[in-house]
Protein backbone atom coordinates (compact mmCIF):
# COMPACT_ATOMS: atom_id res chain seq x y z
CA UNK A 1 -14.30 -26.37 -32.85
CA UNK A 2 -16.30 -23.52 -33.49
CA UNK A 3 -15.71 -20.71 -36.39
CA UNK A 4 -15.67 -18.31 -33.72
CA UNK A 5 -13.06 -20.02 -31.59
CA UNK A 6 -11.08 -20.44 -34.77
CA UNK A 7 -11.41 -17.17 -35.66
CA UNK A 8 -9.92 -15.81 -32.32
CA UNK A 9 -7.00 -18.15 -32.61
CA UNK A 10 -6.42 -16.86 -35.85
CA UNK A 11 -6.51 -13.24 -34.48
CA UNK A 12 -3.81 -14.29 -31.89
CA UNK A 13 -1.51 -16.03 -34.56
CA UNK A 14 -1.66 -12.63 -36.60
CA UNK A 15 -0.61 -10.17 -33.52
CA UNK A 16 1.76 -12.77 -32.51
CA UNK A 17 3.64 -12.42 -35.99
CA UNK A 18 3.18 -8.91 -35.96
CA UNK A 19 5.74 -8.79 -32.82
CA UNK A 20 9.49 -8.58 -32.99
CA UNK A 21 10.66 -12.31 -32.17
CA UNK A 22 12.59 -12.70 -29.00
CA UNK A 23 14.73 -15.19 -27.20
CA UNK A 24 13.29 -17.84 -24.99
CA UNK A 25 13.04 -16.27 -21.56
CA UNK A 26 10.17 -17.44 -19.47
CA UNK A 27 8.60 -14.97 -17.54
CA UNK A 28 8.27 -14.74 -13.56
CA UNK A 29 6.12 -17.44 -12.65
CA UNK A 30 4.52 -15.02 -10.16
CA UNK A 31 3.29 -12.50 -12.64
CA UNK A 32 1.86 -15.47 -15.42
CA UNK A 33 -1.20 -15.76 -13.62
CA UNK A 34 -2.11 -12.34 -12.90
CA UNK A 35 -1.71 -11.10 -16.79
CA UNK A 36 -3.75 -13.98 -18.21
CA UNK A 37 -6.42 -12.89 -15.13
CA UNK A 38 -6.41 -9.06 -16.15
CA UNK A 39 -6.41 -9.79 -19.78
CA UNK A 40 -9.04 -12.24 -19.35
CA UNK A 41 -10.95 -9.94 -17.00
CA UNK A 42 -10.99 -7.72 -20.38
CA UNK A 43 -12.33 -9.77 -22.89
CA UNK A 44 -14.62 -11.69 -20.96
CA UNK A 45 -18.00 -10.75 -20.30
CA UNK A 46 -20.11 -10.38 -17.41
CA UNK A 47 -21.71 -13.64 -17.72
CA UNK A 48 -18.61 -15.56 -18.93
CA UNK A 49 -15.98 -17.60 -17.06
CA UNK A 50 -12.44 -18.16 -18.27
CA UNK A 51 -13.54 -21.63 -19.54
CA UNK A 52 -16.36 -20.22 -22.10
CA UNK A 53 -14.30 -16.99 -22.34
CA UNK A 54 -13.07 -18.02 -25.80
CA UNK A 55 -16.25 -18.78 -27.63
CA UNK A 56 -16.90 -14.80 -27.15
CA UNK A 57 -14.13 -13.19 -26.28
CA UNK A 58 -12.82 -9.44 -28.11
CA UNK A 59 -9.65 -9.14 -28.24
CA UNK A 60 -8.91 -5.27 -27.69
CA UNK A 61 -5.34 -3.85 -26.91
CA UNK A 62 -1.93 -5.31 -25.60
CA UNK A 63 -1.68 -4.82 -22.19
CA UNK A 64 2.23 -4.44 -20.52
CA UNK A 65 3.87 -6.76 -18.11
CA UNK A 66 4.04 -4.78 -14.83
CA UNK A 67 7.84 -4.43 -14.64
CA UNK A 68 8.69 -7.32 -17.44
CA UNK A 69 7.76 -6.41 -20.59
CA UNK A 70 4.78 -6.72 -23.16
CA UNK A 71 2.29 -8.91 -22.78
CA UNK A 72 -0.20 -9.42 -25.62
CA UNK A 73 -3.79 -10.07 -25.90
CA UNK A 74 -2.39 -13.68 -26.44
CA UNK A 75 -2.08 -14.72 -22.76
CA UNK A 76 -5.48 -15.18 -22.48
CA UNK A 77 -5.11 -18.83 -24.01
CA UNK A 78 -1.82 -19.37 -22.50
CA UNK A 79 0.45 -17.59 -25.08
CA UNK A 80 3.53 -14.70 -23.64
CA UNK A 81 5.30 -12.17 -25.70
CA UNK A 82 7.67 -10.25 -24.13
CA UNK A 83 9.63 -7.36 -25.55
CA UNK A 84 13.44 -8.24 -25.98
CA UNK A 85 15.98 -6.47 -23.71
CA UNK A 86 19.64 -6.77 -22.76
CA UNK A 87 20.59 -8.79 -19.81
CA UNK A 88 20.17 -6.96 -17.02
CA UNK A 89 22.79 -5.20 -15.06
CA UNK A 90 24.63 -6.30 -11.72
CA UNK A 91 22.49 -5.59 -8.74
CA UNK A 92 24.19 -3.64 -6.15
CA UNK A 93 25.65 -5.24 -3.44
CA UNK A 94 23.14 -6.61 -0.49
CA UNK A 95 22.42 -4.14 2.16
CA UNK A 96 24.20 -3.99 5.56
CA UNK A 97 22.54 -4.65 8.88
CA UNK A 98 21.91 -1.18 9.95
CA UNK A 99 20.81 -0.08 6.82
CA UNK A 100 17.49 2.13 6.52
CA UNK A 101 15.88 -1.19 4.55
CA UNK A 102 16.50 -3.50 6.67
CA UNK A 103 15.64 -1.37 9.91
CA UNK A 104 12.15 -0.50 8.05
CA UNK A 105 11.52 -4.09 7.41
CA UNK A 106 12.13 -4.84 10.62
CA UNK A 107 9.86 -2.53 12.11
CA UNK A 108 7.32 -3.23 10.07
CA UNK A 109 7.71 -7.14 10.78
CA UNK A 110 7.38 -6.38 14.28
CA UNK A 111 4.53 -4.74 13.75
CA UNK A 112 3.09 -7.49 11.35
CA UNK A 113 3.66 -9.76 14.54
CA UNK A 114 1.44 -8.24 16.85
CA UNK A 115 -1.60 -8.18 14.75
CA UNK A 116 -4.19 -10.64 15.83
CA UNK A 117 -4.79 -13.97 14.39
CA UNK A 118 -7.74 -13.66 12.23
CA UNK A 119 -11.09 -16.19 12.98
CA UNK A 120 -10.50 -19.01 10.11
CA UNK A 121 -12.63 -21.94 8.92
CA UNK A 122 -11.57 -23.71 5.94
CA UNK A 123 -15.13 -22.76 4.75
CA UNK A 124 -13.85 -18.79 4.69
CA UNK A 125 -12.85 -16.57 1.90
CA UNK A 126 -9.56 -14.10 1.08
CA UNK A 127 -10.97 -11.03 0.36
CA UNK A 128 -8.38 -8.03 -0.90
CA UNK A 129 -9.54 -5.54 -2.04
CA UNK A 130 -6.82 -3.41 -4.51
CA UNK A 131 -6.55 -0.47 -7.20
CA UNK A 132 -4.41 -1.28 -9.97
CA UNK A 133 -3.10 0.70 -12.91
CA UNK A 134 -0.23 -0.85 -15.63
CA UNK A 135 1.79 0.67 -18.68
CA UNK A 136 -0.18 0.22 -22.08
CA UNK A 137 1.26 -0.27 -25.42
CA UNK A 138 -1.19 1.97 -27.24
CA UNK A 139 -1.69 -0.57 -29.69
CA UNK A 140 -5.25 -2.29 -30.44
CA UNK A 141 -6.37 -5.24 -32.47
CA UNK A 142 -9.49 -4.81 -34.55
CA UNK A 143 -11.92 -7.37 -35.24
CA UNK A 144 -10.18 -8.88 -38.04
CA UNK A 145 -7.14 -9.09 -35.88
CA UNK A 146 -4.75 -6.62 -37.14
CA UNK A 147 -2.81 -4.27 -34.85
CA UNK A 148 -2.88 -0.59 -34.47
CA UNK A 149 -0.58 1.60 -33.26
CA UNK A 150 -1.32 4.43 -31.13
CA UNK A 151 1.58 6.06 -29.23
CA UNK A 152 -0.64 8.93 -27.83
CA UNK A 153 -2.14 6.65 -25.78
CA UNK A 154 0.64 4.73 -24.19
CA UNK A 155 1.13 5.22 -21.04
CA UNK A 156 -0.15 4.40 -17.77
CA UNK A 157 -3.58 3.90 -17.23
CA UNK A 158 -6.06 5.27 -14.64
CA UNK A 159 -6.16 3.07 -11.62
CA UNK A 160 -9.01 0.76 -11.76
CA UNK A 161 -10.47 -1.32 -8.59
CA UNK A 162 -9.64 -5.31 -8.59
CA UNK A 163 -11.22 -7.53 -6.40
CA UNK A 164 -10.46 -11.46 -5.15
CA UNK A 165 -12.10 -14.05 -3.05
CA UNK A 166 -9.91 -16.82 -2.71
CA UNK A 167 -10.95 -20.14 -0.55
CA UNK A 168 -8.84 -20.26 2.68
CA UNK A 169 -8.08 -24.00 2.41
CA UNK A 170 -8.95 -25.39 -1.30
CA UNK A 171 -8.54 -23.79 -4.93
CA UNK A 172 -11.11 -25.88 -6.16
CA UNK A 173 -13.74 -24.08 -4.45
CA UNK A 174 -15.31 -20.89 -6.20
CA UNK A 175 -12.97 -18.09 -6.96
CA UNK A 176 -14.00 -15.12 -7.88
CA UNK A 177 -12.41 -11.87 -9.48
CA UNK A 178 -14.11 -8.67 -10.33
CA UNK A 179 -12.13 -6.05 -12.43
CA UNK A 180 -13.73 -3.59 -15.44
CA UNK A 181 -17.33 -4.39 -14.47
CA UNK A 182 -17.29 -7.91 -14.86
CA UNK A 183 -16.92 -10.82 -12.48
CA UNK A 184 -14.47 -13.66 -13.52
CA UNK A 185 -14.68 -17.35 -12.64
CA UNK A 186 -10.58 -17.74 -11.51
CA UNK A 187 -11.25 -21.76 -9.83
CA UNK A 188 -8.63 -23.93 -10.16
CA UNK A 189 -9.21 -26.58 -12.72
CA UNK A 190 -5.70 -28.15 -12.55
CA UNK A 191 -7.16 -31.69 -12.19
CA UNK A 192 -5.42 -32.00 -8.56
CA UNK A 193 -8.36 -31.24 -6.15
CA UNK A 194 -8.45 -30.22 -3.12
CA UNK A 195 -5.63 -28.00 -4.23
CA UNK A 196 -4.07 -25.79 -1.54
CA UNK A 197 -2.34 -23.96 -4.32
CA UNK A 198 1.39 -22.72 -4.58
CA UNK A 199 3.79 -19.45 -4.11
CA UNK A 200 1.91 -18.24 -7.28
CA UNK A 201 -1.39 -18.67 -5.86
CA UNK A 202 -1.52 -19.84 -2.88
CA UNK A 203 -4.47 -20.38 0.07
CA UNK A 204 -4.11 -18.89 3.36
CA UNK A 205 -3.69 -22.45 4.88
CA UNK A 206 -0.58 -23.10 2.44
CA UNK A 207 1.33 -19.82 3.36
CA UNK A 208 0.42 -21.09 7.47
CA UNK A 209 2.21 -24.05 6.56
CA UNK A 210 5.28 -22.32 5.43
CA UNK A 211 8.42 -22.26 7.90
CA UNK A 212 8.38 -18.78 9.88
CA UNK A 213 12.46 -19.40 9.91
CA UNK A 214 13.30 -16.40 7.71
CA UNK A 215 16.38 -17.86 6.27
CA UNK A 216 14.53 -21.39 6.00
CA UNK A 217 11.48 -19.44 4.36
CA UNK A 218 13.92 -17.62 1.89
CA UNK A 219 15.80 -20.58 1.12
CA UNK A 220 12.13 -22.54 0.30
CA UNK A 221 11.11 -19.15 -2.28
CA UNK A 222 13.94 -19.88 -3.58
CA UNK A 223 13.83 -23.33 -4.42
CA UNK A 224 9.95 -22.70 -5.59
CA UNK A 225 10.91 -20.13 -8.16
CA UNK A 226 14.51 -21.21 -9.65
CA UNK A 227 14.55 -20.82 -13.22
CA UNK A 228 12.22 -17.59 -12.91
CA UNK A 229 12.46 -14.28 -13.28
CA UNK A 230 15.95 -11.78 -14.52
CA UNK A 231 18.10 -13.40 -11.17
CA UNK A 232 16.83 -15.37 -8.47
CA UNK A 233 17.00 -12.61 -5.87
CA UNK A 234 14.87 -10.13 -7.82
CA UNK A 235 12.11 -13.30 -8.43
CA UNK A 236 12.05 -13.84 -4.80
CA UNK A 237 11.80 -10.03 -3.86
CA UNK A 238 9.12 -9.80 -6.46
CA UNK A 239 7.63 -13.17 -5.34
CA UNK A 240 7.43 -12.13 -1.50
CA UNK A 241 5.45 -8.72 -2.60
CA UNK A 242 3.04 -10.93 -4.44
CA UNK A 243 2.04 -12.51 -1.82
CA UNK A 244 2.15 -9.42 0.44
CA UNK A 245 -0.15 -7.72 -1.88
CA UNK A 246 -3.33 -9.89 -3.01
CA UNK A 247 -3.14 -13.45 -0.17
CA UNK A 248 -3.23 -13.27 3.44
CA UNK A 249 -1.36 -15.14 6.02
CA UNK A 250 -1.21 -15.59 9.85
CA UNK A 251 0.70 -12.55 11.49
CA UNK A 252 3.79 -14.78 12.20
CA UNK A 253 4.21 -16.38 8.22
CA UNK A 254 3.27 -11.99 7.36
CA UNK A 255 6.25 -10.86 9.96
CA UNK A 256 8.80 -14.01 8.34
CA UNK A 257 8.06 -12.71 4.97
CA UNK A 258 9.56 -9.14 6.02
CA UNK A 259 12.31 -10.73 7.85
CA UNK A 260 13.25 -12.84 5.00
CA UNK A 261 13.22 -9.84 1.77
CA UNK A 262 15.88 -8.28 4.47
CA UNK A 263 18.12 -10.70 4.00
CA UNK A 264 17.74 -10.66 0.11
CA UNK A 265 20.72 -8.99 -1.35
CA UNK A 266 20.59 -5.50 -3.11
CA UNK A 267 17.87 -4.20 -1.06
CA UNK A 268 17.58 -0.95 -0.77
CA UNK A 269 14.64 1.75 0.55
CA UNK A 270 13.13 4.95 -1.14
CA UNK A 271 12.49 7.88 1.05
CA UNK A 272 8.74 8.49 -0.32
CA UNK A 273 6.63 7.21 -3.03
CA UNK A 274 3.34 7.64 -4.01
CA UNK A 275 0.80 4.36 -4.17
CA UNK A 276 -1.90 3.82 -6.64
CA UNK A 277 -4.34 5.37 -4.55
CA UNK A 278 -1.93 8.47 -4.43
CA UNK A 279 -1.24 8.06 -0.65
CA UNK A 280 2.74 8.95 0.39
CA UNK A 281 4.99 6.41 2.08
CA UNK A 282 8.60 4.95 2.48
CA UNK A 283 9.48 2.04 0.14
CA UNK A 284 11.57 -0.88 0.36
CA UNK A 285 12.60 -1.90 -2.83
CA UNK A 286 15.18 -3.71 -5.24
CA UNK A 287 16.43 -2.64 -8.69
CA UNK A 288 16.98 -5.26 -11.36
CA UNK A 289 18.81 -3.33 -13.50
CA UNK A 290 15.85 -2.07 -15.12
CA UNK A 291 12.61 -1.73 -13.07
CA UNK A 292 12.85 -0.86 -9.46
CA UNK A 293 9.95 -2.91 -7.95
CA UNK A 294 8.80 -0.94 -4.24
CA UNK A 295 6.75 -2.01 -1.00
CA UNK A 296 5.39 1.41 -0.09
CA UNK A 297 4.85 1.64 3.94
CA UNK A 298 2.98 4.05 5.91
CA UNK A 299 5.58 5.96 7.36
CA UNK A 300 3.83 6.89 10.72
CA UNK A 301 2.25 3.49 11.36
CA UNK A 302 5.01 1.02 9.02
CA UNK A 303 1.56 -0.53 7.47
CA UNK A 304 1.42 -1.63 3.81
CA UNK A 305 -0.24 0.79 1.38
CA UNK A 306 1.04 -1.17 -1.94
CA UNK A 307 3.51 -1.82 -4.54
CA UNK A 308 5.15 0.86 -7.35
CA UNK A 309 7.50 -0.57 -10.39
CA UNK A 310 9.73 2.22 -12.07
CA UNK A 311 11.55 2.47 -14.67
CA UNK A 312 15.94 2.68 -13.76
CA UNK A 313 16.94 2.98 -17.45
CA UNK A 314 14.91 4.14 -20.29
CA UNK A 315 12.77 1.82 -22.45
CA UNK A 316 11.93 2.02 -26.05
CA UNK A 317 8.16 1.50 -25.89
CA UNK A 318 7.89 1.68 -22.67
CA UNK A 319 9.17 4.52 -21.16
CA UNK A 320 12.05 6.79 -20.13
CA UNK A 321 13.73 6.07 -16.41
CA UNK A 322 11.79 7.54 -13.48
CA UNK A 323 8.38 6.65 -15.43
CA UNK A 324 6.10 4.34 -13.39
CA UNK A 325 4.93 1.29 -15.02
CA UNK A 326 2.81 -0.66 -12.31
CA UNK A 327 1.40 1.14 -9.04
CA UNK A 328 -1.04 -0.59 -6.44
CA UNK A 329 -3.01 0.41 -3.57
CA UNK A 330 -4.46 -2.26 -1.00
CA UNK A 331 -7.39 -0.79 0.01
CA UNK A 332 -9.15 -3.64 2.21
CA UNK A 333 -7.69 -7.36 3.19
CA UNK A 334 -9.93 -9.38 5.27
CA UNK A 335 -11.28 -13.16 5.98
CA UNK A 336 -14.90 -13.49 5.27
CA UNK A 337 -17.26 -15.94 4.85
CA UNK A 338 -18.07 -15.79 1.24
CA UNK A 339 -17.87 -14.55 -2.44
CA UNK A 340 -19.37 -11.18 -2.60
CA UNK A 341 -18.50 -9.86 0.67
CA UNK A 342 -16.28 -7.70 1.87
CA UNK A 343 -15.93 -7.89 5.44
């Protein structure tokens, strides 16, 4: 092992103890692999890839968990602190038939259902295209790893652009993601090749195979994610906007998706919010007590314009309620036929 390796460890051991202990409490399995990608994405360089990413990586500031709590500089080699907080509150009860949620995400199912199949080889790419901005801690780590606080600066960041190309039929194919400037080698290296992936990161061809049964493709979310996330209904809400936001899937598995969050309990809809790209829309959403995670629509053409966490109760460190903590913007989704382009 290397003195630099050794000394980056070290730098993660010392902001780990730095950090309140809490209890164990894994974290949605959903939302694992996208903080290890962003903080990765930060301390890697251009030429690096997140297998030689520790032989030169800088570890710079804590970034937050959108919607579930602090994640340090840590994940990057597989290490999650999260902030402790009380057990969350009861959701409300589920949402009746007619209710303004459910009627949206039925319209906007049907509309998901008449899109046209896109052309698909198992040789094309997932291209999406997003802007992203998350909650900071304020706090930075300096090169001989200790941690500075700097509560001007908390807050949420400027959206930045965040770009994937993820093989249609096989993780172990190239994968590419380009965030801050620098591109980032996200293959799968899992040892199981050809992988077709999972709910957490799944291939187009996996989410075709899914049923398009809502309450069949409900009941299979939640068997996928059980043990995840503050309840089971707020990791499969949470779960089904992941994949809404950065995969793609044929228009009937898209439409099934919508069909089965309506039948989620505690659903509920927000008369207009604001994306990350700071275009207006009507939300679906579901409160978990603490963070109200939202599917903002267009409201004249029911399309998806992205995602917006929020704050329901105030946060120390985080925020007060009504503060936004995670906002996205899907700016481009498309099949093409390899790395680098966009359409």
């Amino acid at each position: 092992m290397s003195t630099d390796h050794r000394r980056d460890e070290n730098t993660v051991t010392d902001v780990a103890r730095l950090l309140p202990t809490p209890p164990r409490r894994d974290l949605p399995a959903s939302r694992n692999h996208a903080v290890k990608e962003l903080v990765l994405s930060e301390i890697t360089s251009t030429r690096g890839t997140v297998h030689d990413a520790p032989r030169r990586r800088h570890l710079r500031r804590a970034v937050l968990l959108p919607a579930l709590g602090t994640v340090v500089a840590a994940a990057a080699v597989g290490v999650v602190v999260t902030v402790n907080r009380p057990t969350p509150a009861p959701v409300p009860p589920g949402a009746t038939a007619d209710s303004p949620a459910v009627q949206l995400l039925a319209r906007v199912a049907a509309v998901a259902d008449k899109r046209p199949s896109p052309a698909v080889t198992d040789t094309s790419y997932v291209y999406v295209d997003t802007m992203q901005a998350f909650t900071s801690s304020g706090a930075t780590v300096d090169k001989n790893g200790n941690l500075h606080e700097d509560p001007a600066s908390a807050g949420l960041d400027k959206p930045r652009p965040r770009q994937v190309w993820i093989p249609v039929a096989n993780l172990c194919e190239k994968s590419l993601l380009r965030q801050n400037g620098r591109d980032l080698d996200i293959t799968s290296r899992n040892g199981s090749c050809p992988d077709q992936g999972s709910l957490n990161r799944p291939t187009y061809r996996l989410l075709a195979s899914l049923p398009t049964d809502p309450r069949a493709l409900l009941d299979r979310i939640y068997t996928e994610t059980k043990g995840h996330g503050s309840t089971p209904d707020q990791e499969a809400f949470v779960t089904i906007g992941d994949l809404l936001r950065e995969s793609a899937a044929p228009p009937g598995i898209t439409a099934a998706l919508y069909r089965a969050a309506a039948l989620i309990p505690g659903v509920t809809s927000v008369p207009d919010a604001t994306d990350a790209a700071g275009r207006h829309g009507v939300a679906v959403a579901r409160d978990d007590g603490f963070v109200r995670s939202e599917w903002i629509f267009n409201a004249a053409t029911d399309e998806l314009l992205g995602e917006r966490d929020v704050l329901t109760t105030d946060s120390p460190g985080r925020g007060r309620a009504g503060d936004v903590v995670g906002t996205t913007a899907i700016m481009t989704k498309a099949i093409v036929a390899g790395i680098g382009q966009t359409s």
